[in-house]
Protein backbone atom coordinates (compact mmCIF):
# COMPACT_ATOMS: atom_id res chain seq x y z
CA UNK A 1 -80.86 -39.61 -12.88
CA UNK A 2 -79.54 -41.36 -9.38
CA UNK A 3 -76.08 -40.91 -10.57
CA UNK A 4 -76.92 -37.02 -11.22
CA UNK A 5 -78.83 -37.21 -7.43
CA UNK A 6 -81.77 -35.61 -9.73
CA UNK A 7 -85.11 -36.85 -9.86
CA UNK A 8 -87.03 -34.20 -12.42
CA UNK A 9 -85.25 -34.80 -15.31
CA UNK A 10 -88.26 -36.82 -16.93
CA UNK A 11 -90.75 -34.57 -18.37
CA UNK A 12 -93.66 -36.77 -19.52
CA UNK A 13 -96.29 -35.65 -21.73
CA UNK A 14 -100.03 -36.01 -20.60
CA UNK A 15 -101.70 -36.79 -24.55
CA UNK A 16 -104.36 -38.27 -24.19
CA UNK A 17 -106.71 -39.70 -21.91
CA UNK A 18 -106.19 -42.41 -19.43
CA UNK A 19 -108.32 -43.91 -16.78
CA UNK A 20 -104.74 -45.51 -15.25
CA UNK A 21 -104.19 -40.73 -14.57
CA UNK A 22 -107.64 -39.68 -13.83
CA UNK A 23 -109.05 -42.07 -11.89
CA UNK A 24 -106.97 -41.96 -7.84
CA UNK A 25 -108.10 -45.32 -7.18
CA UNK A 26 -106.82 -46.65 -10.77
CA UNK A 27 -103.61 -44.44 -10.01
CA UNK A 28 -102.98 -45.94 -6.51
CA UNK A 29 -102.20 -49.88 -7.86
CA UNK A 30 -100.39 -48.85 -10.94
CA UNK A 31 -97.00 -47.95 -9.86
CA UNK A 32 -95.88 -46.56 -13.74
CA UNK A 33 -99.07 -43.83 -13.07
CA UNK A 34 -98.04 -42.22 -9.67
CA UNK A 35 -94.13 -42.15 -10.72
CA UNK A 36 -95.49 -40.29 -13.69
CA UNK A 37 -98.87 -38.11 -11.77
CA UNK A 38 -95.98 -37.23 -8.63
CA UNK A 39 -93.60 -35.58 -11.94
CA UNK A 40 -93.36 -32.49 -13.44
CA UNK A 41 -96.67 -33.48 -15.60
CA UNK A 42 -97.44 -31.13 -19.21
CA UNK A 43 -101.53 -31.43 -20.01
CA UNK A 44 -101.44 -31.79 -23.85
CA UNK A 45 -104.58 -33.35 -24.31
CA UNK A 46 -106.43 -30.35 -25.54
CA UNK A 47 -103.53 -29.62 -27.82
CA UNK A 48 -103.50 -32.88 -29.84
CA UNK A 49 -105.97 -32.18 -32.54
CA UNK A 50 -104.44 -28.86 -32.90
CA UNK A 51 -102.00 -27.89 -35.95
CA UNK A 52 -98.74 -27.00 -35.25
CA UNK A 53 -98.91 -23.38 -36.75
CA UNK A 54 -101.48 -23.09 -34.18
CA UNK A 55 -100.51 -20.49 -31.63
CA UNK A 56 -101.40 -21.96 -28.91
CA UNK A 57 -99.31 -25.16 -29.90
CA UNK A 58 -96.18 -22.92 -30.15
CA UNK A 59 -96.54 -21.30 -27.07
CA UNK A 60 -96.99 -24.95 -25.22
CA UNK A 61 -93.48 -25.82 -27.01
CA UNK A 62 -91.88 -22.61 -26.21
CA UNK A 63 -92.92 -23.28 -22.56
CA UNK A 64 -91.68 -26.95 -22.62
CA UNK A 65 -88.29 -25.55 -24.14
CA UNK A 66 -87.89 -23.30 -21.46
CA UNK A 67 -88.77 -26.17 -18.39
CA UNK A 68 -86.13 -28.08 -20.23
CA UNK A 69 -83.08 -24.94 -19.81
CA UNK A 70 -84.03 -24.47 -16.68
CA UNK A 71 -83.83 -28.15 -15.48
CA UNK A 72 -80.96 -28.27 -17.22
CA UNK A 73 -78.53 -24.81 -15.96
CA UNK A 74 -79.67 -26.39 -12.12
CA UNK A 75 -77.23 -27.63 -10.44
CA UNK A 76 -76.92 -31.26 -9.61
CA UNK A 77 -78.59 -32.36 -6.70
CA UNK A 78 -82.24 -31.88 -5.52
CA UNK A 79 -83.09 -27.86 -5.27
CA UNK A 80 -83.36 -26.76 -1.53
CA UNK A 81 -86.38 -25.40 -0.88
CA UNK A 82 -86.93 -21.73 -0.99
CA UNK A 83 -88.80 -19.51 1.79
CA UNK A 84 -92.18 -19.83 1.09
CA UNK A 85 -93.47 -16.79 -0.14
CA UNK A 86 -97.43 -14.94 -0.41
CA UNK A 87 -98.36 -16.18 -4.45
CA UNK A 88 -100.97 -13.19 -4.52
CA UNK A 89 -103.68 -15.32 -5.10
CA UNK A 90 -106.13 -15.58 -2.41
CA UNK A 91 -107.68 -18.52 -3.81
CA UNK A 92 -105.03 -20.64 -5.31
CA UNK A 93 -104.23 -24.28 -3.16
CA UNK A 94 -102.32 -24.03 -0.92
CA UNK A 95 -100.36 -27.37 -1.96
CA UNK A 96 -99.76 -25.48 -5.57
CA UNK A 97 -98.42 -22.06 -3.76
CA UNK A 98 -95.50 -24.63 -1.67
CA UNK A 99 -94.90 -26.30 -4.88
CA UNK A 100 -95.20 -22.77 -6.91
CA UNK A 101 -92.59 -21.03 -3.77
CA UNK A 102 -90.53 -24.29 -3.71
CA UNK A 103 -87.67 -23.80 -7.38
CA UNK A 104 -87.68 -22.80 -10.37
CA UNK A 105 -87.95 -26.21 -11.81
CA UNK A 106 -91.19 -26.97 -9.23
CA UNK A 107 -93.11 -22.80 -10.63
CA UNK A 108 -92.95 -24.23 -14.30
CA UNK A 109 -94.43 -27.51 -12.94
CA UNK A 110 -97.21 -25.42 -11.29
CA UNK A 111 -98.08 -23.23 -14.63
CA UNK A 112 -101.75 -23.61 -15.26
CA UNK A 113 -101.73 -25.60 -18.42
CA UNK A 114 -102.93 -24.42 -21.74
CA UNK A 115 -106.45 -26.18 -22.95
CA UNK A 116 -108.15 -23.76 -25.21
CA UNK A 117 -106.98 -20.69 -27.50
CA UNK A 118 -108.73 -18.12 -24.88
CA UNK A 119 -106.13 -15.93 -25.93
CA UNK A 120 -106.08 -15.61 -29.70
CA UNK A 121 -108.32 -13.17 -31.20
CA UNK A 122 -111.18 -14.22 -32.91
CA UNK A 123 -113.24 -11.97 -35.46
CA UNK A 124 -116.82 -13.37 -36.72
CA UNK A 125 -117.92 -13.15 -40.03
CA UNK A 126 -121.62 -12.77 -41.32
CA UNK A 127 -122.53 -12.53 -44.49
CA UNK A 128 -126.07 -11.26 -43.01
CA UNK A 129 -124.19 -8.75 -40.81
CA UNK A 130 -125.26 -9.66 -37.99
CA UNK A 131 -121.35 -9.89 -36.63
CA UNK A 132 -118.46 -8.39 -36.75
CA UNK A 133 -117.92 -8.50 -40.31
CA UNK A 134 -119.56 -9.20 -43.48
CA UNK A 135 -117.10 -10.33 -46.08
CA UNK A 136 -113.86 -12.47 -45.17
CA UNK A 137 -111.66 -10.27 -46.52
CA UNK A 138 -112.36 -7.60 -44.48
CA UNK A 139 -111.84 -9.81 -41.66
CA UNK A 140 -108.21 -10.90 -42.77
CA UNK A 141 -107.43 -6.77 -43.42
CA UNK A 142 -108.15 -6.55 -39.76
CA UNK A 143 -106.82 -9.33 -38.28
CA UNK A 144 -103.46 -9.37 -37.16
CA UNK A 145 -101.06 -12.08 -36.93
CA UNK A 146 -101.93 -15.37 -35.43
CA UNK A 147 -105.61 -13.97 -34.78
CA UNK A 148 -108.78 -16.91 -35.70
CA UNK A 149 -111.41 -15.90 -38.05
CA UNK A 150 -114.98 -17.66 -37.86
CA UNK A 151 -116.88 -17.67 -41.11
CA UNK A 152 -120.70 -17.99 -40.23
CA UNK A 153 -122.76 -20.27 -42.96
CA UNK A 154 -123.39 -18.16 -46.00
CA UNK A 155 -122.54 -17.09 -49.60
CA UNK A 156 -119.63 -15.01 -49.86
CA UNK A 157 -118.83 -14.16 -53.32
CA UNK A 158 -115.04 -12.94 -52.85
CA UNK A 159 -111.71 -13.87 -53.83
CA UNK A 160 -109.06 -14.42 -50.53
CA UNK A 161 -105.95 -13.12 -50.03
CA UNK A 162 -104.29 -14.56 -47.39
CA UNK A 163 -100.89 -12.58 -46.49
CA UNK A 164 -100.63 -12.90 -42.94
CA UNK A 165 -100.29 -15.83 -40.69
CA UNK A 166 -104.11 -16.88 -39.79
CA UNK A 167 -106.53 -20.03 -38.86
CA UNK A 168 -109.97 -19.21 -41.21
CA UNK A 169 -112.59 -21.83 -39.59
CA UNK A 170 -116.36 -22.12 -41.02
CA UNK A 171 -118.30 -22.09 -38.14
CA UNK A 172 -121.16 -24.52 -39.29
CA UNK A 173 -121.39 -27.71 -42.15
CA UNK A 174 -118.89 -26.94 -44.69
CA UNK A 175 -121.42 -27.31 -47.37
CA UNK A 176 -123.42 -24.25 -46.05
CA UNK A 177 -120.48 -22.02 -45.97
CA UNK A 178 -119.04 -21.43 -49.36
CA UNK A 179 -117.00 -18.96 -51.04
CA UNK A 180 -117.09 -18.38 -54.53
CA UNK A 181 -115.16 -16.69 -56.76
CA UNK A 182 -114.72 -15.08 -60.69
CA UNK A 183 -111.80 -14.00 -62.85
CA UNK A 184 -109.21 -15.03 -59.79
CA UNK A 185 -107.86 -17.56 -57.48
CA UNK A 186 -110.80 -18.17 -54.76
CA UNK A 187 -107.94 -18.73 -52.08
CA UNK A 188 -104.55 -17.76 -52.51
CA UNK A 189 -101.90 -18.60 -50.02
CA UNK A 190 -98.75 -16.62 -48.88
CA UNK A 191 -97.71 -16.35 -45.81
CA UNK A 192 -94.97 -17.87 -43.03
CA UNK A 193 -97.98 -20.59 -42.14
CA UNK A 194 -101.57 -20.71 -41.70
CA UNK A 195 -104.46 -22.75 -41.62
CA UNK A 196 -107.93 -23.15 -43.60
CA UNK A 197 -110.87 -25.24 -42.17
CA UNK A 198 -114.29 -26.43 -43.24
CA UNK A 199 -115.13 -24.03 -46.03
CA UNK A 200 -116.49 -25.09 -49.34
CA UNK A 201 -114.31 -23.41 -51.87
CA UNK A 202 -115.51 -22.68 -55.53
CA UNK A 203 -114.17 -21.48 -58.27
CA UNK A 204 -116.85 -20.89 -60.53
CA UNK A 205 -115.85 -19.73 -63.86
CA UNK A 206 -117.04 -22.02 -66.68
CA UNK A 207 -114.65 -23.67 -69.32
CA UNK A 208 -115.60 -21.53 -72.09
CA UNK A 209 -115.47 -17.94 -70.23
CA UNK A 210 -112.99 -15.54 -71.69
CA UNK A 211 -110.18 -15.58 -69.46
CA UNK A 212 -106.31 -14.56 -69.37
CA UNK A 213 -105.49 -18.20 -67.62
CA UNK A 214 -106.93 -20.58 -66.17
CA UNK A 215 -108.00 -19.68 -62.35
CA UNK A 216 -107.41 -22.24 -59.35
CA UNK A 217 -109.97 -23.22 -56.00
CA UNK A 218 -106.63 -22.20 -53.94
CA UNK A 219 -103.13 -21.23 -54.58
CA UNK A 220 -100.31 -22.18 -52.19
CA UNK A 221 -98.01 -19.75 -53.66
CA UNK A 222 -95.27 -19.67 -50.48
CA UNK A 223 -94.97 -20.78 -46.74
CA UNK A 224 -96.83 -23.65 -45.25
CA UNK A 225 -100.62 -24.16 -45.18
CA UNK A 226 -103.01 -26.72 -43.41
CA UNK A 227 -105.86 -27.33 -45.64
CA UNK A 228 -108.47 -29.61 -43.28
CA UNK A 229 -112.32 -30.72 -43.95
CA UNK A 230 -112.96 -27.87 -46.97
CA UNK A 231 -114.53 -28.84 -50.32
CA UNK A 232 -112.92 -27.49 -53.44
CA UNK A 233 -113.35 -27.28 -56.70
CA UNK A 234 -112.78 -25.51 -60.00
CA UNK A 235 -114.70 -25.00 -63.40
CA UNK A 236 -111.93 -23.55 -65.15
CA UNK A 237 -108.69 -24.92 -63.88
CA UNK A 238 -106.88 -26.79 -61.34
CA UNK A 239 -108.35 -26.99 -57.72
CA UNK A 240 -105.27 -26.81 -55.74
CA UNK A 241 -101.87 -25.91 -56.84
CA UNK A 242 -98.71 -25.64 -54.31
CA UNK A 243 -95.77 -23.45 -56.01
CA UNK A 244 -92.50 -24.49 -55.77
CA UNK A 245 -90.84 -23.55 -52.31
CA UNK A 246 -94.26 -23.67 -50.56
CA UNK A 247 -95.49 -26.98 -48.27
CA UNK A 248 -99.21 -28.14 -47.91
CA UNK A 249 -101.03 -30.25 -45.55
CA UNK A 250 -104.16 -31.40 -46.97
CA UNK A 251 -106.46 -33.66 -44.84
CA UNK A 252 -109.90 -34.64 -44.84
CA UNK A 253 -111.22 -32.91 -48.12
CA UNK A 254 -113.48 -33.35 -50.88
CA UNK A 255 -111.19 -32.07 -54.27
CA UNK A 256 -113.64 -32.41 -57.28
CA UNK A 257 -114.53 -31.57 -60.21
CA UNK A 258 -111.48 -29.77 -61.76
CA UNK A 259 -111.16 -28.53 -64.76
CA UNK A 260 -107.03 -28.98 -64.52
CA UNK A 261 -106.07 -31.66 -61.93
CA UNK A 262 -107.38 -31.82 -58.24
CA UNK A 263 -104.16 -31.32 -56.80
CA UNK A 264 -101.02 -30.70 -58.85
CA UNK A 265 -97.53 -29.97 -56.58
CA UNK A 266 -94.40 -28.31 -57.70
CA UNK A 267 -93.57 -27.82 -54.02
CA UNK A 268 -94.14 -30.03 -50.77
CA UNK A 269 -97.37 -31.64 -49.80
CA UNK A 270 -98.67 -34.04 -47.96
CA UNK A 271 -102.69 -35.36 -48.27
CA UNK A 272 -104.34 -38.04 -46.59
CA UNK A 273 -107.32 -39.01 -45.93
CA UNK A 274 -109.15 -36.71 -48.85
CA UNK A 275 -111.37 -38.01 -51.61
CA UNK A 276 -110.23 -36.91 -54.97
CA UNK A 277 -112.87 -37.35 -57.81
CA UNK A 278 -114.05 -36.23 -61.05
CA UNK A 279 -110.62 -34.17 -62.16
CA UNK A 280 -108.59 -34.15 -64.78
CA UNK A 281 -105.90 -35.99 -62.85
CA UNK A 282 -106.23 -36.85 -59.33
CA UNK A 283 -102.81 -35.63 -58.34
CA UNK A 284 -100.26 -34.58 -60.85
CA UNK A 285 -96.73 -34.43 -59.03
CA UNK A 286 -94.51 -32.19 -60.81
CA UNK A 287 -90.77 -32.62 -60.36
CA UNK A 288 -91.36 -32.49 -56.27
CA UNK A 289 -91.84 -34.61 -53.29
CA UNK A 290 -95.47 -35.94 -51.79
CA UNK A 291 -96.83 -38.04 -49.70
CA UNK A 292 -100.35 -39.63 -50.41
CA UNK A 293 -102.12 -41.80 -47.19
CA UNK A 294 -105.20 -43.14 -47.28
CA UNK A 295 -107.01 -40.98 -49.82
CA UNK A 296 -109.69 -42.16 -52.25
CA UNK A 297 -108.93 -41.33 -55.50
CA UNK A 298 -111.57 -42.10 -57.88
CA UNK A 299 -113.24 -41.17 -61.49
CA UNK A 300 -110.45 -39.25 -62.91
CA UNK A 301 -108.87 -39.19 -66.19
CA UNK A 302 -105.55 -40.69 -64.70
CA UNK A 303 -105.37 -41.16 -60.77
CA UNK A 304 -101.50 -39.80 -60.09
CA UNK A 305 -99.33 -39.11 -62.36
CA UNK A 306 -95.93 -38.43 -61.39
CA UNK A 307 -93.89 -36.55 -63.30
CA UNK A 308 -90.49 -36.25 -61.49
CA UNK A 309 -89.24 -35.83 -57.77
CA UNK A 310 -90.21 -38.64 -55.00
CA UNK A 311 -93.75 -39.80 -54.38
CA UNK A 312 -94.93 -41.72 -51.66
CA UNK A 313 -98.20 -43.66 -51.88
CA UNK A 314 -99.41 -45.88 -49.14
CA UNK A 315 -103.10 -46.96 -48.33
CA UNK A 316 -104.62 -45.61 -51.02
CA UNK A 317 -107.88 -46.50 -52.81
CA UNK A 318 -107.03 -45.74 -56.60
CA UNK A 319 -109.86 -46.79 -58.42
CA UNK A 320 -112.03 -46.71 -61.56
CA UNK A 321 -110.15 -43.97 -63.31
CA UNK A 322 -110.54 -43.57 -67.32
CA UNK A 323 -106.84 -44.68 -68.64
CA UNK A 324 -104.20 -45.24 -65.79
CA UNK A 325 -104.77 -45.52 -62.07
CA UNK A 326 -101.12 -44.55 -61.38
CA UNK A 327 -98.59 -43.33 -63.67
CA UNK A 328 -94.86 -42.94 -62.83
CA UNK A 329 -94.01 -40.59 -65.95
CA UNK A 330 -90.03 -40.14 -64.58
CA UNK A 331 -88.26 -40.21 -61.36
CA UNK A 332 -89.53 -42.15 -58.19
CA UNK A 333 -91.86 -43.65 -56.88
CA UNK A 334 -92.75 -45.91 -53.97
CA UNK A 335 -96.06 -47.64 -53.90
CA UNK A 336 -97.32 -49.81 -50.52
CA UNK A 337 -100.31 -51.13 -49.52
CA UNK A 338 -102.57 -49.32 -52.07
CA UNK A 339 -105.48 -51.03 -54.33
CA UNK A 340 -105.29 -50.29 -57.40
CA UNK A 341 -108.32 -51.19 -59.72
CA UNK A 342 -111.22 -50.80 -62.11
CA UNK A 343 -108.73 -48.47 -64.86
CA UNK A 344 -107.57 -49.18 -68.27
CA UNK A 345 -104.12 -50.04 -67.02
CA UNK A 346 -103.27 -50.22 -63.24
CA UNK A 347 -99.58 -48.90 -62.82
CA UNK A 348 -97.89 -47.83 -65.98
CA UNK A 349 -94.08 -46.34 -65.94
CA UNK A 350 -92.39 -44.01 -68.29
CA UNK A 351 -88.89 -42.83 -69.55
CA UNK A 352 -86.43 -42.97 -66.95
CA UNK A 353 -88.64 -43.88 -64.20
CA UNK A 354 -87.67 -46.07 -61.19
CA UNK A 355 -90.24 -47.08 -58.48
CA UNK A 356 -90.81 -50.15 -55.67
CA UNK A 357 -94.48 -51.40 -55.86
CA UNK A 358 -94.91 -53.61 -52.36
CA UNK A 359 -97.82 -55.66 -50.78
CA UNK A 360 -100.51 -54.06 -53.54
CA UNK A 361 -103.73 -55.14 -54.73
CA UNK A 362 -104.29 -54.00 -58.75
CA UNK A 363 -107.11 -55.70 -60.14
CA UNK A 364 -109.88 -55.46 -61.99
CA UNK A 365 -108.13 -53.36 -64.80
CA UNK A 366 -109.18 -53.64 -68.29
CA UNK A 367 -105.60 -53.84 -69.96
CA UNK A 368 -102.95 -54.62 -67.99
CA UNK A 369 -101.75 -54.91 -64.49
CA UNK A 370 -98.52 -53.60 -64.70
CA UNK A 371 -97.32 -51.84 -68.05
CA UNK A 372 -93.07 -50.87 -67.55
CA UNK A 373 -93.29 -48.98 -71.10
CA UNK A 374 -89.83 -47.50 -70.16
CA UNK A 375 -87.54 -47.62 -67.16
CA UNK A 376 -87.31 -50.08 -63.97
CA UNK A 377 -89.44 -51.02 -61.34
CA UNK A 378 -89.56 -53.66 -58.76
CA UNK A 379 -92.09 -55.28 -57.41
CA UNK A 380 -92.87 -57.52 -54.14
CA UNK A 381 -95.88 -59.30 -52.25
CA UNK A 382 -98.08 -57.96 -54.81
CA UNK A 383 -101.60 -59.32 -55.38
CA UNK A 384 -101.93 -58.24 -59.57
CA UNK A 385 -105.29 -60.76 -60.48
CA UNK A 386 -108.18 -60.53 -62.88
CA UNK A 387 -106.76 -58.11 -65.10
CA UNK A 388 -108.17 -57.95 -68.32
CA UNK A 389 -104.95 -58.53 -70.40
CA UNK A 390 -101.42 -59.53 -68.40
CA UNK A 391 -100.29 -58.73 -65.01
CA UNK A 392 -97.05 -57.32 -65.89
CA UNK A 393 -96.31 -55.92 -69.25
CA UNK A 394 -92.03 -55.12 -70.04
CA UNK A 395 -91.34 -52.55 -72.77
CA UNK A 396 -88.83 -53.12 -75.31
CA UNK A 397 -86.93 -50.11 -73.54
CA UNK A 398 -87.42 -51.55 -69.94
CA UNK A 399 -86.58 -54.05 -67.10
CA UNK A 400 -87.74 -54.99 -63.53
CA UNK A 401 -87.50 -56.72 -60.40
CA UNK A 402 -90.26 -59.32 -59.16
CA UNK A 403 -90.33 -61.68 -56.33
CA UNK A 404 -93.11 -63.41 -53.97
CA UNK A 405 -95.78 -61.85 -56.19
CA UNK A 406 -98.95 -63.36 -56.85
CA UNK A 407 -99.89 -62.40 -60.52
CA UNK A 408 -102.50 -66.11 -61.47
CA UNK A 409 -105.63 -65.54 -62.62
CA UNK A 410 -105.24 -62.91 -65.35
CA UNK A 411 -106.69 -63.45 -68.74
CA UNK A 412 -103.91 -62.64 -70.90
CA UNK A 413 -101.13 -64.27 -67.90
CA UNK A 414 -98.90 -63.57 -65.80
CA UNK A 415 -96.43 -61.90 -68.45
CA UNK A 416 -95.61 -59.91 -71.91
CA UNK A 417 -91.91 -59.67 -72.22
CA UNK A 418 -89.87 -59.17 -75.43
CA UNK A 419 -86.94 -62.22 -76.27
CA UNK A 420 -84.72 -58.96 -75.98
CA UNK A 421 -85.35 -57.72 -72.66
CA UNK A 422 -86.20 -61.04 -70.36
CA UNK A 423 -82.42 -60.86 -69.27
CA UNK A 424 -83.15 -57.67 -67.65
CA UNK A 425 -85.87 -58.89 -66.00
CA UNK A 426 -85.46 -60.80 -63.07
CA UNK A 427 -88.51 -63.53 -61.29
CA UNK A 428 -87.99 -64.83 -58.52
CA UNK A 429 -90.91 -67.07 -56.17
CA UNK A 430 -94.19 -65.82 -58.08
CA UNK A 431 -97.22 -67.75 -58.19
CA UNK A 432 -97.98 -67.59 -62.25
């Protein structure tokens, strides 16, 4: 920037809170702190928790973008000065009017920043009608675009349509704000982007109803949707389902219960932190890529199965499922730092599949650790102990990779591999 004789090129980002910025005595010994309070400062610390299909978010962006052009078309060269100049505000300080008067560069600077959504509309819904509305889907007929819509604790027994771009926020405990639904999708998805928050989502027809197919807690049928702190479930099918072409974020949830799988993805999705319980399967990736962090995936029939495309699975508590904790059916998978335990068999992979298992725990399985029916897999810095029969199984169809794993203290041994296949199998530096 001394070469360019500029000094407001660096645009730092205030994100979260430091006593080194608020404090003026703190400020005034740390030299890093006044370079960065004395520059062109953007407050982003209400904006952090925010998603980025938030409008609010974009507009922030949009208004960094344009700091940036304008910093960039000036010429080199600290800006002179311009006349000072009334700002029309009687009450505004009169250091921000100089530094609002001074360039173009120094009236973005001086932009009040953006902490709260005071600016999107927001339409309440009751179901007592006490509010604006009494059903959510009135609500989302007369909301427009990027408007919020507060759900009030209540029953509302309604199918959702959601076709417009639109945050839906229970206003209250999820549990005491549920939407149920018969004979359709409870929430079904298609729009550009949107987001759904705290809402207990049912889907409440029973196994044996009469029924044309089998009806899902929500639908992500196109566009992008953040799914955050809601509780879904389904008595006749699958709880969520994303649709090839369309992306999910799914945080914090409770998926349970399903009739189908908890979460089955043709398209994109990403879930962490969500407990997944009591399905069919926990996740069932179909021929697509997802990423699983730090969910707890318990008391399914099968934990993940994957079933084509990539999947991603890092910090995840698979455990006690009836028959396989993970299962890599085809394509690939990458496995890190989950534990793996209390299932039939811990990680099984089929035809044609191809994964990396690295620094797992998978214990505690009744059968085996590891079962490579079919296809390849390698594995390192694994912990595979106490497994009820070996703690890695080869196929007769199969091979593998293992080094620096620790696989002692299994009660069928460390291995099963046929006199056919051990040359396609290579060990390297495990503790046996």
């Amino acid at each position: 920037m001394g070469e360019l004789g500029r000094s407001d090129l660096f645009l730092p980002l205030y994100y979260i809170s430091a006593p080194q910025m608020d404090d003026p005595e703190v400020r005034g010994s740390d030299e890093l702190a006044r370079v960065l309070a004395s520059r062109q400062l953007a407050d982003w610390r209400e904006l952090r928790f925010k998603p980025f299909t938030s409008p609010v978010v974009r507009k922030a962006v949009a208004q960094l973008a344009s700091r940036m052009r304008d910093l960039i078309m000036q010429p080199s060269g600290d800006p002179e000065p311009a006349p000072a100049r009334p700002s029309g505000k009687p009450d505004q300080p009169a250091a921000v009017a100089e530094k609002t008067a001074a360039s173009p560069t120094a009236r973005i600077a001086a932009a009040p920043a953006i902490t709260a959504e005071s600016e999107q509309p927001v339409h309440v819904v009751d179901s007592a009608r006490r509010r604006d509305f009494a059903t959510v889907g009135e609500a989302i007929k007369a909301a427009k675009p990027g408007d919020r819509i507060l759900v009030r604790p209540g029953l509302y027994l309604e199918a959702l349509v959601v076709d417009k771009q639109l945050e839906i926020l229970g206003d209250g405990p999820a549990a005491e704000i549920v939407i149920s639904a018969r004979d359709a999708h409870t929430l079904q998805f298609r729009a550009s982007t949107g987001r759904v928050a705290n809402l207990t989502l049912l889907q409440a027809d029973d196994e044996g109803d009469e029924r044309d197919e089998s009806w899902y807690g929500v639908t992500v049928d196109e566009g992008q949707l953040d799914l955050e702190g809601c509780d879904i479930s389904s008595r006749s099918g699958t709880c969520v389902w994303v649709s090839w072409g369309a992306e999910l974020r799914l945080r914090r949830s409770i998926i349970r219960d399903g009739n189908g799988a908890g979460v089955a993805v043709t398209g994109l999705a990403t879930l962490e932190d969500n407990d997944i319980t009591g399905n069919t399967t926990g996740v069932w990736i179909v021929s697509s890529n997802c990423a699983l962090r730090g969910n707890q995936i318990r008391g399914n029939t099968v934990g993940v199965m994957a079933s084509g495309g990539l999947s991603t699975l890092e910090d995840n508590n698979i455990t006690d499922n009836a028959h396989r904790g993970v299962l890599i059916q085809f394509g690939n998978g990458a496995l890190r730092g989950n534990r793996i335990r209390g299932s039939r068999y811990g990680v099984c992979a089929g035809k044609d599949a191809l994964g990396t298992l690295e620094d797992n725990e998978i214990t505690d399985n009744t059968e085996d650790g590891v079962w490579v029916e079919h296809g390849n897999l390698t594995l390192r810095r694994n912990r595979i102990n106490r497994n009820g029969s070996v703690a890695i199984r080869i196929g007769a169809d199969a091979g593998g990779r293992a080094e620096d794993n620790d696989l002692s203290g299994n009660r069928g041994g460390a291995w099963s591999v046929p006199e056919s296949r051990k040359a396609n199998v290579t060990r390297a530096r495990n503790k046996e």
